[in-house]
C-alpha atoms as a PDB file:
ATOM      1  CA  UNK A   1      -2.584 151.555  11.072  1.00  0.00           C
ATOM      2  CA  UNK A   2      -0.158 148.131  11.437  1.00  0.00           C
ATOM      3  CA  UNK A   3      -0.731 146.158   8.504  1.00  0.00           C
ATOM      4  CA  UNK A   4      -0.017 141.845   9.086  1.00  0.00           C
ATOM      5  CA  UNK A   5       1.030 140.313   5.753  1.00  0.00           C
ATOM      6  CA  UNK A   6       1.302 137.001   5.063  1.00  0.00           C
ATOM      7  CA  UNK A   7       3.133 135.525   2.189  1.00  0.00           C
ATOM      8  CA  UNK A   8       4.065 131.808   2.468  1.00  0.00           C
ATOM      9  CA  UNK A   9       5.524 131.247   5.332  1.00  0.00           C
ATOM     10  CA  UNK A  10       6.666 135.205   5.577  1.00  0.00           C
ATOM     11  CA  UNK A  11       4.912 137.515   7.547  1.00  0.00           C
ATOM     12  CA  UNK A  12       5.718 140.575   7.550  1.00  0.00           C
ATOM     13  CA  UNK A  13       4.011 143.627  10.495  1.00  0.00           C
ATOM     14  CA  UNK A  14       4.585 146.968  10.089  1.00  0.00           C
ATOM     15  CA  UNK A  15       3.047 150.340   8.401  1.00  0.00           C
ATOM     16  CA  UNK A  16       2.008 150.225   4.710  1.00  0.00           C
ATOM     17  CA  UNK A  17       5.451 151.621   4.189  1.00  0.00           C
ATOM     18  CA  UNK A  18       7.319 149.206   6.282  1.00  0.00           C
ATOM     19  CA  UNK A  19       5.754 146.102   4.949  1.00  0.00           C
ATOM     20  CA  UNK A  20       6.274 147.454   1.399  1.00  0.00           C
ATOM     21  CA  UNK A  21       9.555 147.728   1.877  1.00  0.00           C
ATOM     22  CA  UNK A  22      10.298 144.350   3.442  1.00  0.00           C
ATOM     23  CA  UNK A  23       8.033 142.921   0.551  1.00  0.00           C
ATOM     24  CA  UNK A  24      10.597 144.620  -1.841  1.00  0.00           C
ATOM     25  CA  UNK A  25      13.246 142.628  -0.151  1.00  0.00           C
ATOM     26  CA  UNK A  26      12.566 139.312  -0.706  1.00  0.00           C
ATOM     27  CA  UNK A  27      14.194 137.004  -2.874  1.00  0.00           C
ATOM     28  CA  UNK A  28      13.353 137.353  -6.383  1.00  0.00           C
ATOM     29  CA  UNK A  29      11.325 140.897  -5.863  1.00  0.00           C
ATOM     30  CA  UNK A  30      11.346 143.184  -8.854  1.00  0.00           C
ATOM     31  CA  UNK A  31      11.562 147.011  -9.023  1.00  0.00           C
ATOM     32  CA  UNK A  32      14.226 149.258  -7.382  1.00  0.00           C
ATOM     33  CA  UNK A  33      12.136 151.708  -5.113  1.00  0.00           C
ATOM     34  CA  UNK A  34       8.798 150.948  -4.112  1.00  0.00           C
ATOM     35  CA  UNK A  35       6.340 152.564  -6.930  1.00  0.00           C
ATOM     36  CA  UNK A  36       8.028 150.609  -9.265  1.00  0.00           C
ATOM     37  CA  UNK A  37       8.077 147.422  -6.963  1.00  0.00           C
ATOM     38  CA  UNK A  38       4.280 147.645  -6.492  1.00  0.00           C
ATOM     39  CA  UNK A  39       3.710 148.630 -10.492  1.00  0.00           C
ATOM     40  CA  UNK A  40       5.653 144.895 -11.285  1.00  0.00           C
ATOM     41  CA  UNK A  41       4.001 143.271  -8.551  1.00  0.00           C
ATOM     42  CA  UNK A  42       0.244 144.498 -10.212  1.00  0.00           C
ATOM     43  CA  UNK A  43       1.556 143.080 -13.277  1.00  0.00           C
ATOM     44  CA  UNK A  44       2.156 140.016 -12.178  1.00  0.00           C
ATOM     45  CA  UNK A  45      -0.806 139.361  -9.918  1.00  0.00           C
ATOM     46  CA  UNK A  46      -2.446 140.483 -13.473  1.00  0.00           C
ATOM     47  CA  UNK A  47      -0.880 138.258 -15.583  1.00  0.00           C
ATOM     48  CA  UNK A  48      -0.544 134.846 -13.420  1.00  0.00           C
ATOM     49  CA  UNK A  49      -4.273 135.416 -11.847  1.00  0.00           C
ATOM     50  CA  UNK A  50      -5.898 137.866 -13.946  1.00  0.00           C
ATOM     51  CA  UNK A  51      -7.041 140.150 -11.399  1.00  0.00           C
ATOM     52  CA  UNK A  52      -6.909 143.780 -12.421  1.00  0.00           C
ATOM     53  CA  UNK A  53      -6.992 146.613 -10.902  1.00  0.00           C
ATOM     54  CA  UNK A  54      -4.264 146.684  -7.976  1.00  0.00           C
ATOM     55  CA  UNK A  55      -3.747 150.326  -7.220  1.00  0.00           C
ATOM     56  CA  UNK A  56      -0.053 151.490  -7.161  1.00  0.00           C
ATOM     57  CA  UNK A  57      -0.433 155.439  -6.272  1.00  0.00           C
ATOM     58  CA  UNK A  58       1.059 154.641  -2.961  1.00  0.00           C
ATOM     59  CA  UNK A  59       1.899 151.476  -0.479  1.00  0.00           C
ATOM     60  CA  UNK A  60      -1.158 151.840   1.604  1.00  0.00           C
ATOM     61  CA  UNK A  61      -3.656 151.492  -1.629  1.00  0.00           C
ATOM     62  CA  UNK A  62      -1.522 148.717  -2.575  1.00  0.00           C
ATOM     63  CA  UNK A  63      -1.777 146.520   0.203  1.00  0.00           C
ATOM     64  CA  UNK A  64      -5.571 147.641   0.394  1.00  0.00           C
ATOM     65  CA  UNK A  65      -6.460 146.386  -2.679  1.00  0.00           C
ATOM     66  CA  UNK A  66      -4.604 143.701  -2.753  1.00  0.00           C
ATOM     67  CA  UNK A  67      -6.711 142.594   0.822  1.00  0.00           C
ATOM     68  CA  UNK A  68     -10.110 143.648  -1.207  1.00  0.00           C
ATOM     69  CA  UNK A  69      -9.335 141.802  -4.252  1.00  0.00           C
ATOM     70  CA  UNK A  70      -8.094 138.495  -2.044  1.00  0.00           C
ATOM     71  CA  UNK A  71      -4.760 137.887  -3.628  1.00  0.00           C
ATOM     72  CA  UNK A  72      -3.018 138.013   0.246  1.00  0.00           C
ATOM     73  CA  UNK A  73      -4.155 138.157   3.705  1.00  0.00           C
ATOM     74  CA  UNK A  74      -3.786 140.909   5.015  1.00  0.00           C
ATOM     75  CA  UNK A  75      -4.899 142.059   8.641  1.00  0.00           C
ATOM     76  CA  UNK A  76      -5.567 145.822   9.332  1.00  0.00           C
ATOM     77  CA  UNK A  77      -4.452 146.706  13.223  1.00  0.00           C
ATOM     78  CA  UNK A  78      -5.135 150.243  14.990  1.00  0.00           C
ATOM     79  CA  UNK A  79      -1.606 151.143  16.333  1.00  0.00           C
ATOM     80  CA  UNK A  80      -2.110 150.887  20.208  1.00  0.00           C
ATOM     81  CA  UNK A  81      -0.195 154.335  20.744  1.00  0.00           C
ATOM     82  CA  UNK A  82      -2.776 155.088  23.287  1.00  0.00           C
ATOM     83  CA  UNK A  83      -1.614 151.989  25.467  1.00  0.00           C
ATOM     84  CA  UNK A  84       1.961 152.497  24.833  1.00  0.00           C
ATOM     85  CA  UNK A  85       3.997 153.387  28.422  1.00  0.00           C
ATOM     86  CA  UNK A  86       7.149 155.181  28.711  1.00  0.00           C
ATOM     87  CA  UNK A  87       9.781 152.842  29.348  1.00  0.00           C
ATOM     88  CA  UNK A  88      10.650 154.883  32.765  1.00  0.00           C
ATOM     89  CA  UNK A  89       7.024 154.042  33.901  1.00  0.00           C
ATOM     90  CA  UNK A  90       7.396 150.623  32.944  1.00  0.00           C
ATOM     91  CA  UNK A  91      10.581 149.760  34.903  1.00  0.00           C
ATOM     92  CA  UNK A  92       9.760 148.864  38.851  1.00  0.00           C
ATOM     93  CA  UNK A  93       6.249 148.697  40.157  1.00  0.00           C
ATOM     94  CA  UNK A  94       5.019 149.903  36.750  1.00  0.00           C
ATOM     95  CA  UNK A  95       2.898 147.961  34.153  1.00  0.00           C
ATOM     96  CA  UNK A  96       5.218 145.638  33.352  1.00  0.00           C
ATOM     97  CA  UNK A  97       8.118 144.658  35.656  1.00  0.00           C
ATOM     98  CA  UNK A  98      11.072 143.727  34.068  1.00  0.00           C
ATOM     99  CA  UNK A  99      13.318 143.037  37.685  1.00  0.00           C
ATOM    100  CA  UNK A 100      15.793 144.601  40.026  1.00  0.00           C
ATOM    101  CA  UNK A 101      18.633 146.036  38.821  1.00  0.00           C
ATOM    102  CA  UNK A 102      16.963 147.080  35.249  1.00  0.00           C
ATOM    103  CA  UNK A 103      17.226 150.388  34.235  1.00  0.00           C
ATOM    104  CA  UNK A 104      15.644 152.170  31.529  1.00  0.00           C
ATOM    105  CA  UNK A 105      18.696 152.604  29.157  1.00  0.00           C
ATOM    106  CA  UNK A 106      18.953 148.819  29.361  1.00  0.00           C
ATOM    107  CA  UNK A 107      16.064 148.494  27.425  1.00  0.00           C
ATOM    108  CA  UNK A 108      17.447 150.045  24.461  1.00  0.00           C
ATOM    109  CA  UNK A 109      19.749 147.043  24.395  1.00  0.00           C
END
């Protein structure tokens, strides 16, 4: 699953772990590692709007009950590994056409 975050103007896509971990590195974030990030962040969404109950057993239950309890918005994608292409097939008269001359290890750059 690819979970869409939105905070302010930030937005951060990713998996539950990924968007934790960008979460953890904005300004003014507490906690060093993640569970105790998420424990803080609980806290606070308990103390400045009194909602209770944020699980912090691990960074998908976070982020889902932070959606179910409506402190963010947060969209829940299925990861589209089933349409993804290797980037050989891709390259020519593939899918997607990225030009003459392109070669798959340019991708990469």
């Amino acid at each position: 699953m690819i979970y869409k975050v939105r905070i302010g103007e930030d937005v951060y896509i990713g998996t539950p772990e990924e968007v934790v971990a960008f979460m953890m590195k904005a300004e003014g974030a507490p906690g060093e590692d993640a569970a105790s990030y998420m424990q803080a962040m609980a806290a606070r969404v308990s103390e400045r709007l009194e909602v209770d109950g944020i699980d912090t057993s691990e960074e998908i239950a976070f982020l889902d009950s932070l959606r179910e309890k409506g402190v963010l918005p947060i969209e829940i994608y299925d990861e589209p590994s089933t349409q993804r292409v290797p980037r050989e097939e891709a390259l020519g008269d593939g899918p997607v056409a990225f030009g003459p001359g392109v070669e798959p290890d340019d991708v990469d750059l």
